[in-house]
C-alpha atoms as a PDB file:
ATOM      1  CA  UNK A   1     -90.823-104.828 -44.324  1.00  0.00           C
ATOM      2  CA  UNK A   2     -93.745-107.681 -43.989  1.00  0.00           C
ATOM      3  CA  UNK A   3     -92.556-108.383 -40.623  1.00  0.00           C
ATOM      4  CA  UNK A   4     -92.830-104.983 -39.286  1.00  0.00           C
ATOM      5  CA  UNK A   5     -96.354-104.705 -41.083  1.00  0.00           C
ATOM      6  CA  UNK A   6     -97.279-107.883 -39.184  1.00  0.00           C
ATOM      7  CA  UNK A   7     -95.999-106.336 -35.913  1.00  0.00           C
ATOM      8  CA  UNK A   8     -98.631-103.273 -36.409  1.00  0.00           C
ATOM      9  CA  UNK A   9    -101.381-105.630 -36.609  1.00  0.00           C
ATOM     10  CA  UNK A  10    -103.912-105.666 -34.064  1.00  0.00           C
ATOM     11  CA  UNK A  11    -104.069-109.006 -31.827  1.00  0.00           C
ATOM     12  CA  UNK A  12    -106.955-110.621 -29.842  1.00  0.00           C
ATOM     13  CA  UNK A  13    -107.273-112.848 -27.099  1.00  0.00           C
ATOM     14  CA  UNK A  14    -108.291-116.560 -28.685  1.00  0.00           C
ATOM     15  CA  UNK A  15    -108.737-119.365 -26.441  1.00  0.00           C
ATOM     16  CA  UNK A  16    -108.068-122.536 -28.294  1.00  0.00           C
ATOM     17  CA  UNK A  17    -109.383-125.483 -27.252  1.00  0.00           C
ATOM     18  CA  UNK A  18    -107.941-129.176 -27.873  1.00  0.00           C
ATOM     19  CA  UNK A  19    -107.531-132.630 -26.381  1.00  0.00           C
ATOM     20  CA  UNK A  20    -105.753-131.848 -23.102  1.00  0.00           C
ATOM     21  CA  UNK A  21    -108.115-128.720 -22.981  1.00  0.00           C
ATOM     22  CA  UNK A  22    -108.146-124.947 -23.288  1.00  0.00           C
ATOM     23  CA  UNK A  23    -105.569-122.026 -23.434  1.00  0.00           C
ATOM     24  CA  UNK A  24    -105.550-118.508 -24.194  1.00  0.00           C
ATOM     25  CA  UNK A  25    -103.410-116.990 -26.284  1.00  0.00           C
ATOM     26  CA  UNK A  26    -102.895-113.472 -28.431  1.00  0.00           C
ATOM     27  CA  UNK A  27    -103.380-113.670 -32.870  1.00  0.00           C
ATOM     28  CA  UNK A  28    -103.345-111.743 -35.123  1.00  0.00           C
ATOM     29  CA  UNK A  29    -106.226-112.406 -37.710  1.00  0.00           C
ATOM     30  CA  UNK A  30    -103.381-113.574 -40.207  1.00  0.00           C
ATOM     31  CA  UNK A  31    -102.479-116.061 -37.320  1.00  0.00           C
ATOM     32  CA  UNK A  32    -106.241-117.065 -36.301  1.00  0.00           C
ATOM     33  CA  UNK A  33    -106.786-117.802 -40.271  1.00  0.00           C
ATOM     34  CA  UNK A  34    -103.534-119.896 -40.164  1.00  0.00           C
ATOM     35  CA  UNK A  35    -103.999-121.781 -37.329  1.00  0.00           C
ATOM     36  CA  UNK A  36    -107.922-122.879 -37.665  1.00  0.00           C
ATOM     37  CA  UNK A  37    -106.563-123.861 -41.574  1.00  0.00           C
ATOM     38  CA  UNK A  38    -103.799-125.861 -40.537  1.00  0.00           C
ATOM     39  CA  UNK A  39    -105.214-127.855 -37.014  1.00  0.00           C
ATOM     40  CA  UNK A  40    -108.712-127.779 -39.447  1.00  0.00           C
ATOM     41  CA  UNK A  41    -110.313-126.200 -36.108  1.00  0.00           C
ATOM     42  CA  UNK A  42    -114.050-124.004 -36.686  1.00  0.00           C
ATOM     43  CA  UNK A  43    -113.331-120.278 -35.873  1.00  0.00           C
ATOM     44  CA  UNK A  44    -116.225-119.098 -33.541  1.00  0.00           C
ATOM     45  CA  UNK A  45    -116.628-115.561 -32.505  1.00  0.00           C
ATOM     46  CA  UNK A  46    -119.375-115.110 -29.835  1.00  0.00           C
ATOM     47  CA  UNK A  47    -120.880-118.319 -30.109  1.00  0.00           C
ATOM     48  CA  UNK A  48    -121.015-118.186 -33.956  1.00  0.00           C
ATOM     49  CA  UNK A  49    -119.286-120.058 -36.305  1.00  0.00           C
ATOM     50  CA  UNK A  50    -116.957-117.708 -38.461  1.00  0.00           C
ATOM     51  CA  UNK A  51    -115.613-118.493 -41.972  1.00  0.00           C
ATOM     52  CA  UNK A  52    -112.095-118.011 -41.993  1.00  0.00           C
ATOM     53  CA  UNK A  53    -112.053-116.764 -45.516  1.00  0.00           C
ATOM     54  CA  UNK A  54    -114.384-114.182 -44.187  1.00  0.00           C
ATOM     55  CA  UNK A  55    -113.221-113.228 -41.110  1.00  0.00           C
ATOM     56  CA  UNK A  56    -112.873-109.167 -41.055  1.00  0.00           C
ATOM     57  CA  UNK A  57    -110.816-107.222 -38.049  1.00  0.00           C
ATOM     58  CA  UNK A  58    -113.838-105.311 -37.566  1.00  0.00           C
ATOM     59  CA  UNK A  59    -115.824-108.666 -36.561  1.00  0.00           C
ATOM     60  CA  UNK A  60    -113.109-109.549 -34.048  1.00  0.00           C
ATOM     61  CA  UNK A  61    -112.946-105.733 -32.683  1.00  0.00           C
ATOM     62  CA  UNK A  62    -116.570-106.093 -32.002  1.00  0.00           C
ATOM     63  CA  UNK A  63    -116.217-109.770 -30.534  1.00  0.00           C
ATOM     64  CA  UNK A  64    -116.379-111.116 -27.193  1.00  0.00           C
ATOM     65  CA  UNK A  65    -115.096-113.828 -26.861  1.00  0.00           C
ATOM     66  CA  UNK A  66    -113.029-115.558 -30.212  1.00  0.00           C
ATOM     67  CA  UNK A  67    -112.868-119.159 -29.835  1.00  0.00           C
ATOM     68  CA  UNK A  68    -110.923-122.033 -32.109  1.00  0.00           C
ATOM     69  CA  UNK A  69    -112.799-125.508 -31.361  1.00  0.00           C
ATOM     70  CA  UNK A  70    -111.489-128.518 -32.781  1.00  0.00           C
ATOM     71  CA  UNK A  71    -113.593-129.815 -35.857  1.00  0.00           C
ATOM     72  CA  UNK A  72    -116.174-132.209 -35.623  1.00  0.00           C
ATOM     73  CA  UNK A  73    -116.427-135.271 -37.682  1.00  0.00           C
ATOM     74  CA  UNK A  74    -119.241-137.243 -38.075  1.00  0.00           C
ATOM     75  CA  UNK A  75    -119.632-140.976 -38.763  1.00  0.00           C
ATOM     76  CA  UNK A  76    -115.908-141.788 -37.107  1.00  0.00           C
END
């Protein structure tokens, strides 16, 4: 049953962006969430940055362009 609920969900096109550079790919919000978590990348959607724990469907409907970006760290 969860599996074909996550099936229904609406996806986006995310480019995520990392050492060797960028690539787009389709998430679901679940999956966005997940991935900028785990990789601890900042979630920006139209040049903004987006807390995951706030991140609605309706902001990524509305969006642009949905980026992940790798974290930055300062003092390393």
């Amino acid at each position: 049953m969860q599996n074909e609920q996550e099936n229904n969900l609406p996806t986006y096109t995310v480019t995520v962006a990392d050492q060797t550079g960028d690539t787009q790919v389709q998430m679901t919000r679940p999956e966005i969430v997940a991935t900028a978590t785990e990789s601890k990348s900042w979630v920006f959607v139209d040049d903004r940055l987006v807390d995951t724990s706030a991140l609605t469907d309706a902001q990524l409907n509305a969006a642009d362009a949905i980026r992940l970006m790798p974290g930055l760290v300062g003092g390393q």
